[in-house]
Protein backbone atom coordinates (compact mmCIF):
# COMPACT_ATOMS: atom_id res chain seq x y z
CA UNK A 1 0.00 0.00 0.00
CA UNK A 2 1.34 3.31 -0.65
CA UNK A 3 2.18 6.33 1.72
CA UNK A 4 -0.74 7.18 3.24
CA UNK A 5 -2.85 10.08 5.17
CA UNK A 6 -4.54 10.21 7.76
CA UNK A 7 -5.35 8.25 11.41
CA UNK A 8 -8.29 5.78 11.06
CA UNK A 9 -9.72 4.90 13.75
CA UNK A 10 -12.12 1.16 14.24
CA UNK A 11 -15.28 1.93 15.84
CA UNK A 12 -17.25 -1.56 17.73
CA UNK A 13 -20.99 -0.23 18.13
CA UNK A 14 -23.19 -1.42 20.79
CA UNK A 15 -27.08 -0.83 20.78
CA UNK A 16 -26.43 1.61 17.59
CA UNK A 17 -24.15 3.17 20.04
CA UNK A 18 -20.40 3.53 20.27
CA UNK A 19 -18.86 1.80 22.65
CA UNK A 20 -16.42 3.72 25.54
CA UNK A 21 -13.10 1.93 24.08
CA UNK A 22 -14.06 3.80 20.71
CA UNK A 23 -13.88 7.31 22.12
CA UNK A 24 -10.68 6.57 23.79
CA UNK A 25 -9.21 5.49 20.39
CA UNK A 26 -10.49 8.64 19.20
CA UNK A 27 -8.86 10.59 21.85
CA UNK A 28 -5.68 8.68 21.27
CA UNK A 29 -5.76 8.78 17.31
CA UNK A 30 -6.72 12.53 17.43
CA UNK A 31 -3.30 13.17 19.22
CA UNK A 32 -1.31 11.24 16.67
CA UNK A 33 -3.50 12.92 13.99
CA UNK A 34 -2.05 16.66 15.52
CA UNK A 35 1.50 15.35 15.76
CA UNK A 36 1.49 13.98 12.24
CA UNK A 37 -0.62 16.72 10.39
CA UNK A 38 -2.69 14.65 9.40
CA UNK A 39 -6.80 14.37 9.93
CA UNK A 40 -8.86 12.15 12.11
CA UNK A 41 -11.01 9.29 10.07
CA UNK A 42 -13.48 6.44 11.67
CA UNK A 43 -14.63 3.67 10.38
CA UNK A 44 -17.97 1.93 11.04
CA UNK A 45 -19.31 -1.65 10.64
CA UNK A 46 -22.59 -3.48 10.71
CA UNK A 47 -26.16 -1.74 9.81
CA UNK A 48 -28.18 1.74 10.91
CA UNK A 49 -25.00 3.42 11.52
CA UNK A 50 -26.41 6.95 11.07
CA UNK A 51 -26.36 7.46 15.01
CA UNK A 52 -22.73 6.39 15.58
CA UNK A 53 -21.42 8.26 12.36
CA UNK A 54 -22.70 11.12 14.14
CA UNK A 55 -21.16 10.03 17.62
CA UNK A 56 -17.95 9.81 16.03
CA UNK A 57 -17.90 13.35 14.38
CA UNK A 58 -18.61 14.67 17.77
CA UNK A 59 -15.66 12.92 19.01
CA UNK A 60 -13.15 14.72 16.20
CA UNK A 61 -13.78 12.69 13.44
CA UNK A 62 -13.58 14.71 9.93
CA UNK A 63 -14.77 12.22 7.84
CA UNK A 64 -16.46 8.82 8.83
CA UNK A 65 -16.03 5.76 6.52
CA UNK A 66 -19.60 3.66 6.80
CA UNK A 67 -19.33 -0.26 5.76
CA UNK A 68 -22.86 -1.31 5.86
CA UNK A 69 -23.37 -4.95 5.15
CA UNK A 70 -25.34 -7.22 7.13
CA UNK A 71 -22.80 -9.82 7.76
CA UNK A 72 -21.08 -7.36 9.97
CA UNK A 73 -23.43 -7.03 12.40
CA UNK A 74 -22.81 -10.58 14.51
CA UNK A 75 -19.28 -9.87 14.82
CA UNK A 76 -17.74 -12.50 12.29
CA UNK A 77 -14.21 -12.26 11.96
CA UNK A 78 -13.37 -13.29 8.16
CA UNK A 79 -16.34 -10.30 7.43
CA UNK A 80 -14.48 -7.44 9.07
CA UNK A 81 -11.45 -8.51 8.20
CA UNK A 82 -12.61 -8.52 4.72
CA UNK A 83 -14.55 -5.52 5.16
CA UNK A 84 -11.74 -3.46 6.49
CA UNK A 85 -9.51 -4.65 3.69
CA UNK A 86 -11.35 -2.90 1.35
CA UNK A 87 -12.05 -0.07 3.62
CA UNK A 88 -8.42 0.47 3.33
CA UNK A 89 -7.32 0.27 -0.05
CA UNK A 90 -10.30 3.31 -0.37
CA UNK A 91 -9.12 5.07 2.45
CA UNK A 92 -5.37 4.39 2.53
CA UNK A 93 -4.49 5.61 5.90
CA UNK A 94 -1.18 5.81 7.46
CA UNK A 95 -2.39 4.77 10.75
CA UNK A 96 -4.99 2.38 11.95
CA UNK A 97 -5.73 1.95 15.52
CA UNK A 98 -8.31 -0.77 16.77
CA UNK A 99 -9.41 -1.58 20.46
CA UNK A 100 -7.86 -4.62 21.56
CA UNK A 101 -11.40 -6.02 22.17
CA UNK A 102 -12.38 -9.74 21.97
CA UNK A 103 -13.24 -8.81 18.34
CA UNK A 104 -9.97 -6.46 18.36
CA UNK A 105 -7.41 -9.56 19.03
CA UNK A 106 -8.69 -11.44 16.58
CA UNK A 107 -9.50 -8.83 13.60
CA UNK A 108 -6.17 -7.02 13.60
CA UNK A 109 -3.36 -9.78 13.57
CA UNK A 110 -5.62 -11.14 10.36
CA UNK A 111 -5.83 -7.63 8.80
CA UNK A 112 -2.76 -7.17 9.36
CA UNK A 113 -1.27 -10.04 7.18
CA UNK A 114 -4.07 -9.03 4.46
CA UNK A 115 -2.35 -5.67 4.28
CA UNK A 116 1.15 -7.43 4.25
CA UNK A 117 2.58 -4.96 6.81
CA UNK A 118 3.42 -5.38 10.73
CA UNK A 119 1.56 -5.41 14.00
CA UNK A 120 2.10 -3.37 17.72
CA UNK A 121 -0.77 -5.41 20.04
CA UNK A 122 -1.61 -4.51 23.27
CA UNK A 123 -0.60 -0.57 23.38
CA UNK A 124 -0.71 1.13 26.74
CA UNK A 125 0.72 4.53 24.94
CA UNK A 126 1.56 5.81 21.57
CA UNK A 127 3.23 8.84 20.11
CA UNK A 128 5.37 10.08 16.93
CA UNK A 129 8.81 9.67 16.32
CA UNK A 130 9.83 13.25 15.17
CA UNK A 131 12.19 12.53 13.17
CA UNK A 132 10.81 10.07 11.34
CA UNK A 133 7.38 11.09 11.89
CA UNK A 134 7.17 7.26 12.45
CA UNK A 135 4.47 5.59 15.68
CA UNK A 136 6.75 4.58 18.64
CA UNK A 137 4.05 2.02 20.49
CA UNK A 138 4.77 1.16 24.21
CA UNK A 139 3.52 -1.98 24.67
CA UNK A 140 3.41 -4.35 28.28
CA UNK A 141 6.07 -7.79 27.64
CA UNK A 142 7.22 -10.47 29.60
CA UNK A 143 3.59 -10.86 31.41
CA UNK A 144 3.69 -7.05 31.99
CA UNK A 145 6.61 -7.04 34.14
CA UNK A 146 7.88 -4.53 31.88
CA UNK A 147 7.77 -2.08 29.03
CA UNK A 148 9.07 -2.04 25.26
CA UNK A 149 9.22 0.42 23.03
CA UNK A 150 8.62 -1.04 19.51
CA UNK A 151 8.84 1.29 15.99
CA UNK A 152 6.56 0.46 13.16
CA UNK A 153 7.74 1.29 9.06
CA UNK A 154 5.23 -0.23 7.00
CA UNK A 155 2.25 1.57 6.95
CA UNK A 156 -0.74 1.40 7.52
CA UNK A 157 0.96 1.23 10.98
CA UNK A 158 -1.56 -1.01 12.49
CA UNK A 159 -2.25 -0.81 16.24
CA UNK A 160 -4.60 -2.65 18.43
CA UNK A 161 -4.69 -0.36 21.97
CA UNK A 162 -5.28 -1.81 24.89
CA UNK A 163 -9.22 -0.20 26.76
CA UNK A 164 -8.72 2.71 29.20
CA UNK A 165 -5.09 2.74 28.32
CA UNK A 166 -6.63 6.48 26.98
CA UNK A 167 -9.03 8.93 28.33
CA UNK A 168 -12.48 8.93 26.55
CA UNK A 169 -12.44 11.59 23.50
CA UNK A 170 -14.48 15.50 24.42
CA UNK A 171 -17.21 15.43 23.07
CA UNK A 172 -18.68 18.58 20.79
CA UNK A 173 -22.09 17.72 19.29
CA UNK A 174 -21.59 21.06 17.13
CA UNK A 175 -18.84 18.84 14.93
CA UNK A 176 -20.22 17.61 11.65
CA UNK A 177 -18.10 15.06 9.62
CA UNK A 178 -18.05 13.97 5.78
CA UNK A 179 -19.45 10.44 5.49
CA UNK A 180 -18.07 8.25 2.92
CA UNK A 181 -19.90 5.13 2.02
CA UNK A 182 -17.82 2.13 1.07
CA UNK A 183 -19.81 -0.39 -0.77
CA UNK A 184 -17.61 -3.28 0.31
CA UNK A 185 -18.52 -7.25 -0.61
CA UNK A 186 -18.65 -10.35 1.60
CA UNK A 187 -18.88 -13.41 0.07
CA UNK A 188 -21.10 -16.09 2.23
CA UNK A 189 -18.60 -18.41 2.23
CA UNK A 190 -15.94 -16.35 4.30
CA UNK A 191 -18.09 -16.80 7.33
CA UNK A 192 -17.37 -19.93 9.05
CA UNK A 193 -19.43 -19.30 11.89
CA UNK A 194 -23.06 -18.74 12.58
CA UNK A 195 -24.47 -17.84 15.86
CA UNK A 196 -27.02 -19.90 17.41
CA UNK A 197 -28.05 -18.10 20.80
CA UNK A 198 -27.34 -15.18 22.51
CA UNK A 199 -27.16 -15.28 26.58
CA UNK A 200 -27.28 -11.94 28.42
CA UNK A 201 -26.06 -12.30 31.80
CA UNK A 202 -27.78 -9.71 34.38
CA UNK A 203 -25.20 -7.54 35.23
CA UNK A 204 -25.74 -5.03 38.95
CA UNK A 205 -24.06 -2.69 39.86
CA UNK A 206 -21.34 -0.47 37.84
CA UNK A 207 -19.34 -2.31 35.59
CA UNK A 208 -15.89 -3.42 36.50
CA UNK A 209 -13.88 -1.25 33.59
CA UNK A 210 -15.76 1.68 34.63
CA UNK A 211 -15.59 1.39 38.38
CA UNK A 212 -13.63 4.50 39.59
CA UNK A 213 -13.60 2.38 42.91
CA UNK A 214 -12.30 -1.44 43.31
CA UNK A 215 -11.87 -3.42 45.88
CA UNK A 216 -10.35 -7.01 44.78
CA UNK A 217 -9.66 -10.14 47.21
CA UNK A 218 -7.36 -13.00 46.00
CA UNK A 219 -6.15 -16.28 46.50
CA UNK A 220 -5.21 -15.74 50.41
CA UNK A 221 -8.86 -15.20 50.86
CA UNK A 222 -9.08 -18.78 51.76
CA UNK A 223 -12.96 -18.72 50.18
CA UNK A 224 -16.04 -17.42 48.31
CA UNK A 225 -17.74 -15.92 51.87
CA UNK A 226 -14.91 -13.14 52.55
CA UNK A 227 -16.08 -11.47 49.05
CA UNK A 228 -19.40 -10.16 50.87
CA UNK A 229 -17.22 -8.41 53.08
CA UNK A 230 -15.20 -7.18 50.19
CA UNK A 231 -18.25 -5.82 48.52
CA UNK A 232 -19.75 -3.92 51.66
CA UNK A 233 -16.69 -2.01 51.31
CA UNK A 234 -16.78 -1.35 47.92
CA UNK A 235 -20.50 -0.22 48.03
CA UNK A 236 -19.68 2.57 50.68
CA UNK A 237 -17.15 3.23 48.74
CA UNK A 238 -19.59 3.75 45.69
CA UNK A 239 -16.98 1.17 43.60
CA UNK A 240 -17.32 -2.16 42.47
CA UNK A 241 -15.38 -6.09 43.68
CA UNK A 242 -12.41 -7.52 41.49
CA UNK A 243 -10.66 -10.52 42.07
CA UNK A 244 -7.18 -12.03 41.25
CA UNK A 245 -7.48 -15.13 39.05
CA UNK A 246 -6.38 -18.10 41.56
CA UNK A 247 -9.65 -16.42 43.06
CA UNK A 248 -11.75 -17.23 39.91
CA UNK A 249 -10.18 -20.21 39.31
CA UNK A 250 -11.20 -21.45 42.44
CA UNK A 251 -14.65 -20.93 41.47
CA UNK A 252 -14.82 -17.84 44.58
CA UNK A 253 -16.05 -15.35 42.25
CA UNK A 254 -17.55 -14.77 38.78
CA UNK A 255 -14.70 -15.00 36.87
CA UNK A 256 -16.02 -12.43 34.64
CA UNK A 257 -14.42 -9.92 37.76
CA UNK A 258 -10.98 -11.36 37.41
CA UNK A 259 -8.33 -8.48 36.70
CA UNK A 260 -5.25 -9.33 34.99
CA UNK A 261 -3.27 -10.05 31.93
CA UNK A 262 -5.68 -12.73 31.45
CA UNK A 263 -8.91 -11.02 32.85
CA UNK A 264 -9.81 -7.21 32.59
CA UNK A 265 -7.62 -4.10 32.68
CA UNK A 266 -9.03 -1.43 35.03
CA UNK A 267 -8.03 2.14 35.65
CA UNK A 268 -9.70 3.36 39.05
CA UNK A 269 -9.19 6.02 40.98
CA UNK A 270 -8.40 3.93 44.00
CA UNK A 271 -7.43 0.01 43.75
CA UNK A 272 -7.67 -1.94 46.99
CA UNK A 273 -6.24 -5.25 47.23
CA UNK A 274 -7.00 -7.47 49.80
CA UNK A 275 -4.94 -11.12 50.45
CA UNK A 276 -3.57 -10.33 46.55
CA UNK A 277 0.06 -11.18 46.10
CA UNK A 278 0.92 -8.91 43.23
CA UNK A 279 2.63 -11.20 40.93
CA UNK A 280 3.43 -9.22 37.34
CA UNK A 281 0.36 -11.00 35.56
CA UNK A 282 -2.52 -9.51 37.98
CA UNK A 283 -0.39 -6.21 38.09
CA UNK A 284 -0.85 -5.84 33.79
CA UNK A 285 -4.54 -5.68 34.80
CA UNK A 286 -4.06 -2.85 37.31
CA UNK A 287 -1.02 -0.87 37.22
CA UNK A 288 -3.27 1.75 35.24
CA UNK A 289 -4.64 2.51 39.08
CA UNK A 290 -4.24 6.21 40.30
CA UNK A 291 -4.00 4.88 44.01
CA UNK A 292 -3.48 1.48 44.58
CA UNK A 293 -4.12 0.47 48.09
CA UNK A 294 -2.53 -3.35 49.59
CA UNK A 295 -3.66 -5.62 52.61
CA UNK A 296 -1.32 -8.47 52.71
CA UNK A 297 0.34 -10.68 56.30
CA UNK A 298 2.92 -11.45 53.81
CA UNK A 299 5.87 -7.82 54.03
CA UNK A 300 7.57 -9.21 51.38
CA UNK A 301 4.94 -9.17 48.54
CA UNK A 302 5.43 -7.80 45.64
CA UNK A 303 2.06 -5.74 45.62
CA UNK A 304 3.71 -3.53 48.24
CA UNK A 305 6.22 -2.42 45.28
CA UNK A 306 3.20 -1.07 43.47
CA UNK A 307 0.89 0.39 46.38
CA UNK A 308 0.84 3.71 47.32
CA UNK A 309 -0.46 2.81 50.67
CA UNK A 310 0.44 -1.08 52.00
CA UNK A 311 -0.90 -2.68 55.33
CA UNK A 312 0.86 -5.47 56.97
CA UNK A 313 -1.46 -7.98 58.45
CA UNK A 314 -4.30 -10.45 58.65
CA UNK A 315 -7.37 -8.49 56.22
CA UNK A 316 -9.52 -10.25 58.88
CA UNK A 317 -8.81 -7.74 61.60
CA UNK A 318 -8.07 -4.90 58.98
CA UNK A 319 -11.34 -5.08 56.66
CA UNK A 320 -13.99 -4.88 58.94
CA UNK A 321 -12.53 -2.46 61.20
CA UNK A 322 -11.56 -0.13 57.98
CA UNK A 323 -15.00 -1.30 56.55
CA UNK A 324 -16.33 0.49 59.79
CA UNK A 325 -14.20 4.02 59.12
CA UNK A 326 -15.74 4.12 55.97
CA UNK A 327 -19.19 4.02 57.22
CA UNK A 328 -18.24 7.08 59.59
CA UNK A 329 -17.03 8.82 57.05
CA UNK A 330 -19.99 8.39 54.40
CA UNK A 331 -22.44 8.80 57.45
């Protein structure tokens, strides 16, 4: 592909709607769009895309690229793969950043090899060489125990960005963007897969990537019953429960609240981790946490090298009597 312009950005739509990992990739590719000169695109899949073509102009999008096709809509990989391909060689951007969703993971490495050009996964920050005017991608390796720096050349320089590694985008409603329909084809017999039934789980409470308050227990819990004292604490605290995944594993918890290289990535406000070791897998998960808060007997774990504020001890003396200061305090 030749030298391209601009920084196109993969929107995932929810309910017609765009979902939050979409705005931060809009907030992240707007940046990269300043430092290269070059404009802000999105690109949308699926049908009735008129309300998220709008949603993504208000989030800085100049033009918005709609593929409408009705294969898109159950989130079959071979489609937007295809679908992008083409998307692409209309577009021709120098950039393309895509949330490193379930759908993310598996679109971009496939895209990627399509396009004949490299890969940065898992992004926690990028910016622009200035020099070369060339993406420098941070990226977590060795089970997020520590950072690389990796430089892409071919381009489109593809990037799938880890969620809330980026603030969400501002939003102006007063932007208007060009749309740009892209009449792209998907032949039946690139989808593979068909889906037979689709189970919504109830879900109370604020989400777990959202939370701006979590409070997470882990394996030296010793049990599922010391997670209802967990979550008294984080409902004063107006947050949410996490767990490590030895927790999960154990069948303690839903393991839909395991955080970790393996589970979800959170960015709260305040972190509080109660009987969790720290080891570098759980911490890829977390590290993004402004405050991270540790109850451990054990001095010597490593989640003390990452908390802010560390208590030495046995969480059941600690919780309930700092459960009880936080009911004074909210009082």
């Amino acid at each position: 592909m030749p030298e391209g312009n601009g920084v196109l950005v993969v929107g995932e739509i929810s309910e017609a709607r765009l979902i939050a990992t979409t705005s931060e990739l809009l907030n992240a590719g707007g940046k990269l769009a300043d430092s290269l000169g070059q404009p802000l695109h999105a690109v949308l899949l699926g049908t009735n895309l008129s309300n998220a073509s709008e949603e993504a102009a208000s989030y800085g999008a100049s033009k918005v690229f709609l593929a409408e096709h009705p294969l898109l809509d159950e989130g079959h990989v071979e489609a937007h793969v295809t679908a992008l391909q083409q998307v692409c060689q209309q577009a021709q951007p120098s950039v393309l950043l895509i949330a490193r969703t379930q759908l993310g993971r598996e679109v971009g490495p496939r895209l990627a090899f399509r396009l004949g050009v490299g890969l940065a996964q898992d992004a926690v920050g990028v910016s622009v060489d200035p020099d070369t005017k060339k993406l420098l991608v941070t990226r977590p390796v060795y089970g997020g125990n520590a950072l690389a720096v990796v430089a892409l050349s071919c381009i489109p320089q593809i990037v799938t960005v880890r969620p809330k590694a980026f603030e969400v985008a501002a939003k102006d409603e007063g932007l208007r963007g060009e749309v740009v329909r892209v009449p792209v084809e998907i032949p039946t017999s690139v989808v593979r897969t068909r889906v037979v039934e689709r189970v919504s789980g109830e879900a109370a409470g604020v989400k777990l990537e959202e939370a701006r308050v979590v409070v997470a227990g882990g394996r030296g819990l010793g049990g599922p019953e010391p997670f209802q004292e967990l979550e008294k604490l984080a409902k004063l605290l107006g947050g949410t429960i996490g767990a490590s995944r030895p927790a999960c594993d154990a069948g303690w918890i839903d393991a839909r609240s395991q955080i970790g290289l393996t589970g979800k990535t959170i960015t709260p406000d305040l972190y509080v981790a109660v009987a969790i070791s720290g080891a570098c897998q759980h911490m890829a998960g977390c590290s993004g946490a402004k405050v991270i808060v540790a109850v451990n007997n054990d001095p010597k774990a490593d989640i003390f090298k990452e908390a802010r504020y560390g208590v030495v001890g046995d969480w059941r003396k600690i919780l309930p009597a700092f459960t009880e200061a936080v009911r004074e305090l909210v009082r």
